[in-house]
C-alpha atoms as a PDB file:
ATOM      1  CA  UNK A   1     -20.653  40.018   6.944  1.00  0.00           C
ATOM      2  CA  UNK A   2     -23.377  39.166   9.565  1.00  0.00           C
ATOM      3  CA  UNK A   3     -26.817  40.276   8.527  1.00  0.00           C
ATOM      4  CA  UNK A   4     -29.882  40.247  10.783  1.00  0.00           C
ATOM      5  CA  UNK A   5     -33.676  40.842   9.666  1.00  0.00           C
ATOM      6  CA  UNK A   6     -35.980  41.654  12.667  1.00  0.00           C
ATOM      7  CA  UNK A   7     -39.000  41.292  11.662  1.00  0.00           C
ATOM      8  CA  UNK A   8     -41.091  38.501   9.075  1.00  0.00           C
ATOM      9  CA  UNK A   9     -44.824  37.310   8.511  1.00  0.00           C
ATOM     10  CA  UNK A  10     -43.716  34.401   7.198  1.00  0.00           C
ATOM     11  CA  UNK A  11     -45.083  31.905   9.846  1.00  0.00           C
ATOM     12  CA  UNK A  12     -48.538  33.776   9.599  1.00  0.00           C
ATOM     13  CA  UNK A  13     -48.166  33.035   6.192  1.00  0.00           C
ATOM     14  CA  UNK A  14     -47.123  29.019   6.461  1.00  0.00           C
ATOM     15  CA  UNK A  15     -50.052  28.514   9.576  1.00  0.00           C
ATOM     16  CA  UNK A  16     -53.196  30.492   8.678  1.00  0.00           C
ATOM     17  CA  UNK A  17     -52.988  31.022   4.850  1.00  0.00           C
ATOM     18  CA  UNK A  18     -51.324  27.369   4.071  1.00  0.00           C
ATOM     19  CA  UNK A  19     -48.670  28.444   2.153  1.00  0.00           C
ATOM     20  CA  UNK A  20     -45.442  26.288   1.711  1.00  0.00           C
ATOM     21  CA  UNK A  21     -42.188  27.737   3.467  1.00  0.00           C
ATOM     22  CA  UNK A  22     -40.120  26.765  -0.323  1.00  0.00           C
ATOM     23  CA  UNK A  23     -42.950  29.550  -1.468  1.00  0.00           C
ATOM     24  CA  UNK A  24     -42.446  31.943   0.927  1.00  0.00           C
ATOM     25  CA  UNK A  25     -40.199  35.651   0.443  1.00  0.00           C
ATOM     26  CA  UNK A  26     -38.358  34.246   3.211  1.00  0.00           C
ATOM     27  CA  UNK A  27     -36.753  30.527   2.458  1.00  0.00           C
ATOM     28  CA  UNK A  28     -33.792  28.950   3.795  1.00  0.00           C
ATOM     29  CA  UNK A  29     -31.801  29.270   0.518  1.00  0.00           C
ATOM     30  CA  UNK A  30     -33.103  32.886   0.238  1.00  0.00           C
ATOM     31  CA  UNK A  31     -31.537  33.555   3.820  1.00  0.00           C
ATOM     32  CA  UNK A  32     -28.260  31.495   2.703  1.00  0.00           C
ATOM     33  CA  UNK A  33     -28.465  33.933  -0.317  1.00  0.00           C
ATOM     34  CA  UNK A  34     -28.486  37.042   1.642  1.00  0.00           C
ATOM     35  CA  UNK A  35     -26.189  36.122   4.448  1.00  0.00           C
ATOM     36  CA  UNK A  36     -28.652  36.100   7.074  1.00  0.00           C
ATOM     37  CA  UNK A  37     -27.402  34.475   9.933  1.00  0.00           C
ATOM     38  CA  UNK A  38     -30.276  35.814  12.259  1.00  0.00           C
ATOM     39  CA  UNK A  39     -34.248  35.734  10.994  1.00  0.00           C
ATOM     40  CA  UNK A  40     -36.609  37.018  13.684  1.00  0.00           C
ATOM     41  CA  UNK A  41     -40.129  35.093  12.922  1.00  0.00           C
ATOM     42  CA  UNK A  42     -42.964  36.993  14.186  1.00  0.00           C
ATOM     43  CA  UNK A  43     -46.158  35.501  15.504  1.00  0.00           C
ATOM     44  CA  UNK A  44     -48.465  37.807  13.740  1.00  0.00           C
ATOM     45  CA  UNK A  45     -51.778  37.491  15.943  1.00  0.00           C
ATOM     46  CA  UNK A  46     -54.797  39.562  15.648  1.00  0.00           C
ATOM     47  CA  UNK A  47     -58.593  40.373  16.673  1.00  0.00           C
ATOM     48  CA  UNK A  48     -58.817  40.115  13.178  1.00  0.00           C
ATOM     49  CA  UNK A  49     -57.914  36.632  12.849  1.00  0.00           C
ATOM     50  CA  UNK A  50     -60.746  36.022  15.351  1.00  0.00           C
ATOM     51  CA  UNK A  51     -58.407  33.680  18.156  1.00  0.00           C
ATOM     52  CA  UNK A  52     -55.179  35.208  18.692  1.00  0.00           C
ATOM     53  CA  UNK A  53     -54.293  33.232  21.084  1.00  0.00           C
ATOM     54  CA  UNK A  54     -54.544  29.790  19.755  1.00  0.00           C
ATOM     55  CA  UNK A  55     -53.220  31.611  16.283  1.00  0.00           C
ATOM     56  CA  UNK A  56     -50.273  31.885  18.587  1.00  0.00           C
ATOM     57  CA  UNK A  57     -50.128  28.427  19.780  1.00  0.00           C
ATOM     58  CA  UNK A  58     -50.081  27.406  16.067  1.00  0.00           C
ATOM     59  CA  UNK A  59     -47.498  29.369  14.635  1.00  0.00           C
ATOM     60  CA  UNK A  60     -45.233  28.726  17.810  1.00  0.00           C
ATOM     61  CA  UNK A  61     -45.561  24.947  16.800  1.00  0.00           C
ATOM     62  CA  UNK A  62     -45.065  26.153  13.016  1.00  0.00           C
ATOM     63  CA  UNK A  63     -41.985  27.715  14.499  1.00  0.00           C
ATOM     64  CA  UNK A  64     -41.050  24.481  16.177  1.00  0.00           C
ATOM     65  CA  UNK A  65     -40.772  22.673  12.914  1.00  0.00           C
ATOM     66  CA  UNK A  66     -38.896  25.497  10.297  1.00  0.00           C
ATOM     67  CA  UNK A  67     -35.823  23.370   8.956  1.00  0.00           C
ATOM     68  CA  UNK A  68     -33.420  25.981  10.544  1.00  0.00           C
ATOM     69  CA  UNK A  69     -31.412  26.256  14.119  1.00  0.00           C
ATOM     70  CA  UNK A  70     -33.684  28.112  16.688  1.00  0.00           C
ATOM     71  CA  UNK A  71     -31.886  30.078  19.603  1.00  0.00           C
ATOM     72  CA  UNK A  72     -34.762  29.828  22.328  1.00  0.00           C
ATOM     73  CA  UNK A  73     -31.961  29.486  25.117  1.00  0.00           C
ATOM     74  CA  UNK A  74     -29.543  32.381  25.937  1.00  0.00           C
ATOM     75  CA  UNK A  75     -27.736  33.530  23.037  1.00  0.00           C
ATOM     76  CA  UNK A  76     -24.184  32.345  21.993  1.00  0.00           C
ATOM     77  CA  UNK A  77     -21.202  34.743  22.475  1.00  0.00           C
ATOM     78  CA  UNK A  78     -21.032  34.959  18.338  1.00  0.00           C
ATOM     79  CA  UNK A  79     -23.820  35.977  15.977  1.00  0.00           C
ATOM     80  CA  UNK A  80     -24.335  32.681  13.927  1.00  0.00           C
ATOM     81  CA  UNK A  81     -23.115  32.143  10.882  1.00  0.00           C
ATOM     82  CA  UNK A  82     -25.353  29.904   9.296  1.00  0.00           C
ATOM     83  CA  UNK A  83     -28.940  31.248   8.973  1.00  0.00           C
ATOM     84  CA  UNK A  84     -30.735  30.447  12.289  1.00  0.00           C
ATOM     85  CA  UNK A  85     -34.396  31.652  13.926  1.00  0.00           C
ATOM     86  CA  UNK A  86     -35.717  33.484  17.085  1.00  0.00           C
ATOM     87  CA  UNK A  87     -39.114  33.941  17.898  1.00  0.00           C
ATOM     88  CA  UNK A  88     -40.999  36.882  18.142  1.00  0.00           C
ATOM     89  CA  UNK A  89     -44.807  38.269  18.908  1.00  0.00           C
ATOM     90  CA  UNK A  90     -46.479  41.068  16.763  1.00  0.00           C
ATOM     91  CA  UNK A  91     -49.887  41.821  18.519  1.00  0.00           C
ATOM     92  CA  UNK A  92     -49.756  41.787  21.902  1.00  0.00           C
ATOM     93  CA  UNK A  93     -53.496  40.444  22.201  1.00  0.00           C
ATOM     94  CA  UNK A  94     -51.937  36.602  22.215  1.00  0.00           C
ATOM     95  CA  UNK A  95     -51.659  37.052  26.049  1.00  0.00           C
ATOM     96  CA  UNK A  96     -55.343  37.979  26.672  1.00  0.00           C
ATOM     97  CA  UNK A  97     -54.304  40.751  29.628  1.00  0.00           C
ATOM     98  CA  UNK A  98     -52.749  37.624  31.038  1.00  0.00           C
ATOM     99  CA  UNK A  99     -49.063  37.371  32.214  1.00  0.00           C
ATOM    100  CA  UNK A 100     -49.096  33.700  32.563  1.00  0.00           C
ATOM    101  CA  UNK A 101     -49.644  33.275  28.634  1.00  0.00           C
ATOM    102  CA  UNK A 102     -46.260  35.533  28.179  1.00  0.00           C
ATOM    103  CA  UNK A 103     -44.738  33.186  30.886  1.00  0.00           C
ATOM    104  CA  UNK A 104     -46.224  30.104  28.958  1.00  0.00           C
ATOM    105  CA  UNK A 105     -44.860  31.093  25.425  1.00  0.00           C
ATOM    106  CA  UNK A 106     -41.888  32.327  26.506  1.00  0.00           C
ATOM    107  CA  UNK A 107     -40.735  29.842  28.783  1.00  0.00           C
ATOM    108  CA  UNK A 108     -41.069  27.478  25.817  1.00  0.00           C
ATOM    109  CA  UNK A 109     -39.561  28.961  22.811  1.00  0.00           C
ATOM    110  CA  UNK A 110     -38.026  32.363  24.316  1.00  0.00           C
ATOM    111  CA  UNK A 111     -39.560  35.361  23.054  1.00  0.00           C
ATOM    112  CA  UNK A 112     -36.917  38.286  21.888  1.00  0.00           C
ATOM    113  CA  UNK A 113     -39.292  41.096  21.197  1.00  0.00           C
ATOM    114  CA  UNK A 114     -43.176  41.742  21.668  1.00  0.00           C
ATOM    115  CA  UNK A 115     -44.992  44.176  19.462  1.00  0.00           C
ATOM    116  CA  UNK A 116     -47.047  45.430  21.748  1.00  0.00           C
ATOM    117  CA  UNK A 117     -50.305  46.260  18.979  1.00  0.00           C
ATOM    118  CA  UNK A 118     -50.921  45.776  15.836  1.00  0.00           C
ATOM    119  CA  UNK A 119     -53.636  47.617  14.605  1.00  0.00           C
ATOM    120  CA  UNK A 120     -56.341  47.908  16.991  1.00  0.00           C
ATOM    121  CA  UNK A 121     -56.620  48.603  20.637  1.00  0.00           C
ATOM    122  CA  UNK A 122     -55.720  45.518  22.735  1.00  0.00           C
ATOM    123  CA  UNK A 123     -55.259  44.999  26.720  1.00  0.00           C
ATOM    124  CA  UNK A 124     -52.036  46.689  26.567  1.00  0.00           C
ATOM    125  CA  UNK A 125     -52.524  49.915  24.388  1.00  0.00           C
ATOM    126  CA  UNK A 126     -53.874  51.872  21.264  1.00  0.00           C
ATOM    127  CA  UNK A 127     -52.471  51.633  18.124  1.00  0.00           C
ATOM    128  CA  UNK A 128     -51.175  53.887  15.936  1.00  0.00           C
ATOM    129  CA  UNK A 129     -53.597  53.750  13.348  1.00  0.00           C
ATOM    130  CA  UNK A 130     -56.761  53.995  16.148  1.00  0.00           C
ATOM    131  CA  UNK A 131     -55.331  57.219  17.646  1.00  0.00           C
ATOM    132  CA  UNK A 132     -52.273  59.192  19.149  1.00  0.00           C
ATOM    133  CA  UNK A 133     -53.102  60.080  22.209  1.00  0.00           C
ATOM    134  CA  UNK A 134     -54.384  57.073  24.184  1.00  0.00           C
ATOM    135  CA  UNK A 135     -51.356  55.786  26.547  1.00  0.00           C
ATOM    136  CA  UNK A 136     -50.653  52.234  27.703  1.00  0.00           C
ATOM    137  CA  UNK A 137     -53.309  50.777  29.833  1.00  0.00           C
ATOM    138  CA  UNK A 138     -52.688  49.278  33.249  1.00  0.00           C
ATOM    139  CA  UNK A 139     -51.842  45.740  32.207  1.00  0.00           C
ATOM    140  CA  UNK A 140     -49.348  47.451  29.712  1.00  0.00           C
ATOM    141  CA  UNK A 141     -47.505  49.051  31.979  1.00  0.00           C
ATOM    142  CA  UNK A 142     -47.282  45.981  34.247  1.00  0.00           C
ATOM    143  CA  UNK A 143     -45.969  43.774  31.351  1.00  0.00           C
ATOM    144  CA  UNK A 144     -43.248  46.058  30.567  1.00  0.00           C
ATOM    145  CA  UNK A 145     -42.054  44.924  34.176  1.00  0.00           C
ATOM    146  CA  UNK A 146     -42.433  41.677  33.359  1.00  0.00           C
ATOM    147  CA  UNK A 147     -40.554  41.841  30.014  1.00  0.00           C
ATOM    148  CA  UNK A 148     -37.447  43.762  31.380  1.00  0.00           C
ATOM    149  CA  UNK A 149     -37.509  40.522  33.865  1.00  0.00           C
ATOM    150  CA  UNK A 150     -37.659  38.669  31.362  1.00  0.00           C
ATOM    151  CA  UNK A 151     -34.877  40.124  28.645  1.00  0.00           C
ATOM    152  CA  UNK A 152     -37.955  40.797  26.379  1.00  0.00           C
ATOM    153  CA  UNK A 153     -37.993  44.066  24.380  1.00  0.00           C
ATOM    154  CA  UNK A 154     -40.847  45.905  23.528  1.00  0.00           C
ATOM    155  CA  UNK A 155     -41.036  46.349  20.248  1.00  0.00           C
ATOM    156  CA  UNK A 156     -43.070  49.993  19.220  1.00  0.00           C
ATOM    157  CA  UNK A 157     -43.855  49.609  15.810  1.00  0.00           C
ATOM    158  CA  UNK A 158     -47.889  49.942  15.156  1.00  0.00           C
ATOM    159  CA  UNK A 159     -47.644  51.456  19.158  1.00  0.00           C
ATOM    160  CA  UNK A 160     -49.668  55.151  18.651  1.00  0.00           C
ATOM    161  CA  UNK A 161     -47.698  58.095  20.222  1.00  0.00           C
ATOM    162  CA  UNK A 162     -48.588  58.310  23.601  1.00  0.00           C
ATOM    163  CA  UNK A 163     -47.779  54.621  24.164  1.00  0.00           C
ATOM    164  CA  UNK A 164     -44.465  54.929  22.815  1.00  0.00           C
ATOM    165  CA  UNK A 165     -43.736  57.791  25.076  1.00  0.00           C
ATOM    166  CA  UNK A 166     -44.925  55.276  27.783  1.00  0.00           C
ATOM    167  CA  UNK A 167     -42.708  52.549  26.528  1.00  0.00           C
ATOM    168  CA  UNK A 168     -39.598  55.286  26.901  1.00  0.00           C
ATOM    169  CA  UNK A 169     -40.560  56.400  30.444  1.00  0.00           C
ATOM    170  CA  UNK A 170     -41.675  52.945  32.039  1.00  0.00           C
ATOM    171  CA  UNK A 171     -39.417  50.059  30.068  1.00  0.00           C
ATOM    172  CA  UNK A 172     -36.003  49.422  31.173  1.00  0.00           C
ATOM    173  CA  UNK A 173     -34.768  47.468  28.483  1.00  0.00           C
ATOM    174  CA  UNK A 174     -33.603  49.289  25.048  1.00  0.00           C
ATOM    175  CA  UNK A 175     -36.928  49.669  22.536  1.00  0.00           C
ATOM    176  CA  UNK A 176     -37.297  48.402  19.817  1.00  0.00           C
ATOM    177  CA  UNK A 177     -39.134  49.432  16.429  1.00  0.00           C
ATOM    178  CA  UNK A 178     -38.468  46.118  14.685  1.00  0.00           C
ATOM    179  CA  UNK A 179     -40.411  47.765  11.319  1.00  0.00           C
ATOM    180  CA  UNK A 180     -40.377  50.982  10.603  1.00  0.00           C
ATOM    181  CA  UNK A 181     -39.278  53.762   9.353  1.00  0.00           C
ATOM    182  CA  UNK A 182     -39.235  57.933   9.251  1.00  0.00           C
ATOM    183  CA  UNK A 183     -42.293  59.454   9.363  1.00  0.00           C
ATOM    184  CA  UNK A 184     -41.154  63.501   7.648  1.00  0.00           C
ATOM    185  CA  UNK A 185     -40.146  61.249   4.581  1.00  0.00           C
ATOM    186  CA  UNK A 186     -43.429  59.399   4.416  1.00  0.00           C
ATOM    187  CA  UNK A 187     -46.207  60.603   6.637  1.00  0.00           C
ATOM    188  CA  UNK A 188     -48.346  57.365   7.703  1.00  0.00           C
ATOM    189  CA  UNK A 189     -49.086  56.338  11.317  1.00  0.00           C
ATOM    190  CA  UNK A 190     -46.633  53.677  11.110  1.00  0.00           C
ATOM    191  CA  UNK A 191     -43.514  55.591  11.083  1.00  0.00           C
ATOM    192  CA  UNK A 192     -41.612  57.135  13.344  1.00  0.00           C
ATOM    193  CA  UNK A 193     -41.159  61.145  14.032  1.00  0.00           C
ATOM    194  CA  UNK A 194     -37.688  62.578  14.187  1.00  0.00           C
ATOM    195  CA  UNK A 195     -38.036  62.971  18.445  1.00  0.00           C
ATOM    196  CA  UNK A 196     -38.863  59.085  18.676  1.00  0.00           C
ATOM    197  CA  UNK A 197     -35.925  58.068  16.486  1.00  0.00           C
ATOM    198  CA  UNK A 198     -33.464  60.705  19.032  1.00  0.00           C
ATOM    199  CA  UNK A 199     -35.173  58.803  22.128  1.00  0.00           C
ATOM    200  CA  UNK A 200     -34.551  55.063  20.593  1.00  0.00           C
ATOM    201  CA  UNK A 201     -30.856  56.582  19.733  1.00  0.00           C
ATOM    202  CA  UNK A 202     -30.908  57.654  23.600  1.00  0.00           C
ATOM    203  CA  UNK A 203     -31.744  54.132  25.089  1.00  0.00           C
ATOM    204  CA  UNK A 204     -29.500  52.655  22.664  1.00  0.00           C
ATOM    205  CA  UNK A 205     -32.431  50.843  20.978  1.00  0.00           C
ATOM    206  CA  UNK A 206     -33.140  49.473  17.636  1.00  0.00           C
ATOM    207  CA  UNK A 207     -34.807  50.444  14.714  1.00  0.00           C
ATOM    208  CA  UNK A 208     -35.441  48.037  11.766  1.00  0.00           C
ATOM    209  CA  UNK A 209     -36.162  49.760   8.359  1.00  0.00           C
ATOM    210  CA  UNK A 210     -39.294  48.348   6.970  1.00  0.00           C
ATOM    211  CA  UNK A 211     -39.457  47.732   3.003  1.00  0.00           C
ATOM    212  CA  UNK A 212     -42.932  48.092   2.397  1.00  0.00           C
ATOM    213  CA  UNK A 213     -43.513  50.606  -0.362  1.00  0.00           C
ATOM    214  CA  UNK A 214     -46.335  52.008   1.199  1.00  0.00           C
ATOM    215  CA  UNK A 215     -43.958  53.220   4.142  1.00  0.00           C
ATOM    216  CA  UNK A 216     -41.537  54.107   1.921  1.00  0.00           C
ATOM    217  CA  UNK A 217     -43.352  56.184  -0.194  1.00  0.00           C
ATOM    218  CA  UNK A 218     -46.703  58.156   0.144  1.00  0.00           C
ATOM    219  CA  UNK A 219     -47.460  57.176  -3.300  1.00  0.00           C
ATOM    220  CA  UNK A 220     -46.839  53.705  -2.394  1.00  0.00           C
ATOM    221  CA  UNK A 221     -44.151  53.530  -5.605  1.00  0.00           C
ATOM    222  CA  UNK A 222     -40.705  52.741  -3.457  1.00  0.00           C
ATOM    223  CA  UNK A 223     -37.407  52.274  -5.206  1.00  0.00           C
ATOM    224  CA  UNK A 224     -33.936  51.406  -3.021  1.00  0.00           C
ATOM    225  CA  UNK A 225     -33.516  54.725  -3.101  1.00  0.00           C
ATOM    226  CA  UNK A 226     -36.156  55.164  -0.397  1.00  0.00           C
ATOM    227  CA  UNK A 227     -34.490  52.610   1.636  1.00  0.00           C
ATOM    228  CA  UNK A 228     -31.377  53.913   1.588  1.00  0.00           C
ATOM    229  CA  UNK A 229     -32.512  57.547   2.464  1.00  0.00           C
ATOM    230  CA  UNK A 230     -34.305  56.189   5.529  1.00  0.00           C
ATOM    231  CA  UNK A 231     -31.127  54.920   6.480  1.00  0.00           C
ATOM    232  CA  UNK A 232     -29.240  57.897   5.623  1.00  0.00           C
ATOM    233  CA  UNK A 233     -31.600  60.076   7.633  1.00  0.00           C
ATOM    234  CA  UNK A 234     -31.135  57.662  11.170  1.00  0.00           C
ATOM    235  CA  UNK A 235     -27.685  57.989  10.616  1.00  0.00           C
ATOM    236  CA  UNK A 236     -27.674  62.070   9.945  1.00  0.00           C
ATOM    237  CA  UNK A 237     -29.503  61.620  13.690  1.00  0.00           C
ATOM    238  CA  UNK A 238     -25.862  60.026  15.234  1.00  0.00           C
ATOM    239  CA  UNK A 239     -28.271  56.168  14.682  1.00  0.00           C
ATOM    240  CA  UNK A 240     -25.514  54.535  13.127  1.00  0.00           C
ATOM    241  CA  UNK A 241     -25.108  52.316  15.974  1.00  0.00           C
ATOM    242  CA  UNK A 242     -29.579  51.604  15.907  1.00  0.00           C
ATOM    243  CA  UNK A 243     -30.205  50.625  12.610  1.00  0.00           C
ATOM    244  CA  UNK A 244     -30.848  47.625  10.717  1.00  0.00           C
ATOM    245  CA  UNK A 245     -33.329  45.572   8.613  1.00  0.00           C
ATOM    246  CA  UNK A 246     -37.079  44.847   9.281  1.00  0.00           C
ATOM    247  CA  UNK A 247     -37.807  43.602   6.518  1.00  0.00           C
ATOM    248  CA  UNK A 248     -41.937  42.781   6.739  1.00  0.00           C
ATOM    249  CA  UNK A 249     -41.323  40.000   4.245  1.00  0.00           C
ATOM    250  CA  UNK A 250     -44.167  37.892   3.834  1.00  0.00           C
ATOM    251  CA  UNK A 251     -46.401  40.492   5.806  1.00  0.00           C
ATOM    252  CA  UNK A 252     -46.097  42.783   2.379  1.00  0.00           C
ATOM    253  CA  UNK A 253     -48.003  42.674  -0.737  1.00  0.00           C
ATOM    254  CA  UNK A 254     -45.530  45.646  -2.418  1.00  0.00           C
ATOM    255  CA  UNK A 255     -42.303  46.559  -1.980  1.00  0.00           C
ATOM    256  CA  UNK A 256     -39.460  48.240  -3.826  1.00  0.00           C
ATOM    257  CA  UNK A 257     -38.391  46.775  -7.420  1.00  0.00           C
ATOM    258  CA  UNK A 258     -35.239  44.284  -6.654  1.00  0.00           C
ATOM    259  CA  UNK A 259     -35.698  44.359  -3.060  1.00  0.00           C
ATOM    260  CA  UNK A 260     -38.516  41.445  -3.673  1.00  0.00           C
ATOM    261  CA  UNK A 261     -37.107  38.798  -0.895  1.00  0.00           C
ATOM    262  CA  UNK A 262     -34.226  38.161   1.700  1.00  0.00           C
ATOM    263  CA  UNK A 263     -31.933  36.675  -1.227  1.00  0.00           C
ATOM    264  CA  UNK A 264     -31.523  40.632  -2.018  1.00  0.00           C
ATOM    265  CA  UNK A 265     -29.947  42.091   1.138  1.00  0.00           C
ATOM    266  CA  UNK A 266     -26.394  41.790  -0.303  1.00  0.00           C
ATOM    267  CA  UNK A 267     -27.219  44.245  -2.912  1.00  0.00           C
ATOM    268  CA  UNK A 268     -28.825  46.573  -0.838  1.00  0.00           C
ATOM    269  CA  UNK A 269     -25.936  46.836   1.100  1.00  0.00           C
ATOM    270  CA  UNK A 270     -23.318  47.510  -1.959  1.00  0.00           C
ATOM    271  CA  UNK A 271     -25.643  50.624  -2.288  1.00  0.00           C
ATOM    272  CA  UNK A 272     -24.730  51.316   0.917  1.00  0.00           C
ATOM    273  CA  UNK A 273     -20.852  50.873   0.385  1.00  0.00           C
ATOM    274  CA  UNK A 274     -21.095  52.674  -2.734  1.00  0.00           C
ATOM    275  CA  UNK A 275     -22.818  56.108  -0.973  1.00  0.00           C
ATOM    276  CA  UNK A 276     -19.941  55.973   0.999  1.00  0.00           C
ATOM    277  CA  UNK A 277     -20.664  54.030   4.374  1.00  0.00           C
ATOM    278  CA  UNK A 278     -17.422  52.162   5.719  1.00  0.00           C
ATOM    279  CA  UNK A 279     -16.981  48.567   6.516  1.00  0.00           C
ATOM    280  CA  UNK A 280     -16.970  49.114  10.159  1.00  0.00           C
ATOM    281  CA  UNK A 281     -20.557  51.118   9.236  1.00  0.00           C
ATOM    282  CA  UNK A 282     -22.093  48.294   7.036  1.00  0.00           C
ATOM    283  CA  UNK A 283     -21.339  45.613   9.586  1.00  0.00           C
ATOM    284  CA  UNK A 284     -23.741  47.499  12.248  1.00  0.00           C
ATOM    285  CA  UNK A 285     -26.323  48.315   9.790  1.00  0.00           C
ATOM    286  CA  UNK A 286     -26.087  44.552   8.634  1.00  0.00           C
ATOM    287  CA  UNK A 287     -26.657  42.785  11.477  1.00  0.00           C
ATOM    288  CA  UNK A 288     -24.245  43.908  14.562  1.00  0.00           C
ATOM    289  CA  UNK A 289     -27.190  46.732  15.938  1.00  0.00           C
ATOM    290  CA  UNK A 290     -29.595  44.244  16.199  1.00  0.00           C
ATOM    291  CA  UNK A 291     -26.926  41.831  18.201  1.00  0.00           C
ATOM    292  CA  UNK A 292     -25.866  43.807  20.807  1.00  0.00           C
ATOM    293  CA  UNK A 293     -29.644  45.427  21.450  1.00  0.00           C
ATOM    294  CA  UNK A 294     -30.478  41.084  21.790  1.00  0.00           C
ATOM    295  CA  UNK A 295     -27.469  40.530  24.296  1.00  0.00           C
ATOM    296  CA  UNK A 296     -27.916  43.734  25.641  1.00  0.00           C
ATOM    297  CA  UNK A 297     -31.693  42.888  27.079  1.00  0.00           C
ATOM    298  CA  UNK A 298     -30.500  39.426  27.901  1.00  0.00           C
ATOM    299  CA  UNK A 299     -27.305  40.974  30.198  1.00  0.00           C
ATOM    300  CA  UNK A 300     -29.675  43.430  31.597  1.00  0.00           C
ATOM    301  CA  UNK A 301     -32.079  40.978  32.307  1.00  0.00           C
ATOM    302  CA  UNK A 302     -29.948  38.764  34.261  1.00  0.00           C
ATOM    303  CA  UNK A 303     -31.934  35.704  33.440  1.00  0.00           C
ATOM    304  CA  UNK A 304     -28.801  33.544  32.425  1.00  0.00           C
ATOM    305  CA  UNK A 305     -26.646  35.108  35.570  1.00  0.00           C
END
């Protein structure tokens, strides 16, 4: 079985903190381990780190050198089977409200998704935990252009409310909430209300259930139960075909007991099995959702026509 995880800090990790990829959540025998043949590898940048954009330039380079396959071409036919990398940007204050740095990273190493914010307000909107109501700014809406040009998704999580809506009314391409989860079962910013999981279900989008306890659980004290109900609930909305894994490995300092790194994701998914979900069921929650919302932006796009 194919599995997919959309969403890891781990080159933040490996670039600004200095920590060895053998010591990371996420490892090459780790993604053997869980039969990941696909690891999105986020470029975490942030105000907070003080220069996003040569943050970005680093971990791009960091990216560059991860002893694994890298897909920054069009995409084979076939998921692959061994474990292999794509690139991604969380914080979309990298490009400095300037579409030539999205043209110069992603004509490089070919950008999949781009979390728009992180946690403060950046050229291209408000984040979720700044306020609700603030909508994309000007340069956001432009860039969504630019993405659907370019078969780039944009990816919601940490997005506030009103931006989201944006990112439903202006993007052509499916969204994308590559970490997070349902907010009615645990009421933090960072999740998602029941009408934005219907209108990702609607575009046919993708939704990657994060395993950080403290989005799990309001008391921040997770078990794999809590995954499993968020998955259950996207499901009980007809999202059977939208969700997947988001792991926020190596971007988490808690998570729930024996779902501590990507080795685990087997076991996770015999819980599934064993609430009842068929094989044809476990194979899109495992990795075939995320596929087809990747191919799907890169058809769309026509960039490889």
């Amino acid at each position: 079985m194919f599995t997919t995880d959309a969403h890891c800090d781990t080159l933040y990790e490996m670039t600004l903190k200095g920590r060895k990829f053998a010591d990371c959540q996420i490892t090459p025998q780790r993604l053997r381990a869980g039969n990941i043949s696909l690891q999105t590898f986020a470029m975490f940048t942030s105000y907070r780190t003080g220069h996003p954009y040569e943050d970005g330039l680093a971990m791009k380079a960091a990216f560059k050198r991860l002893p694994l396959p890298q897909l920054c071409g069009q995409l084979p036919e076939e998921m692959p089977v061994e474990p292999t990398a794509i690139l991604a940007c969380e914080g979309g204050e990298m490009l400095k409200g300037d579409m030539n740095v999205l043209a110069e990273f992603d004509d490089d190493v070919r950008l999949r998704l781009l979390t728009l914010t992180w946690n403060f307000e950046n050229e291209i909107g408000t984040a979720a935990k700044v306020n609700a109501t603030d909508g994309l700014k000007p340069f956001g809406v432009e860039l969504l252009a630019e993405m659907d040009r370019r078969g780039i998704c944009a990816d919601v999580s940490h997005l506030n409310e009103a931006g989201f809506w944006d990112v439903i009314r202006y993007a052509k391409l499916p969204p994308v909430a590559s970490h997070s989860n349902c907010r009615w079962l645990c009421d933090v910013p960072r999740n998602l209300w029941k009408d934005q999981v219907k209108a990702i279900i609607e575009r046919g989008g993708f939704i990657g259930v994060n395993f950080y306890s403290d989005f799990l659980a309001e008391d921040g004290r997770a078990t794999l139960d809590d995954v499993l109900r968020n998955i259950d609930e996207i499901c009980a909305l007809g999202g059977e075909d939208v969700v997947g894994f988001g792991s926020d490995f190596d971007g988490i300092d808690v998570w729930p007991e024996g779902l501590d790194h990507s080795g685990k994701l087997p076991e996770l998914l015999e819980l599934l099995r064993s609430r009842g979900y068929t094989q044809e069921q476990l194979e899109k929650i495992a990795g075939r959702n995320y596929w087809r919302v990747l191919k799907t932006a890169e058809r769309m796009s026509g960039r490889y026509a």
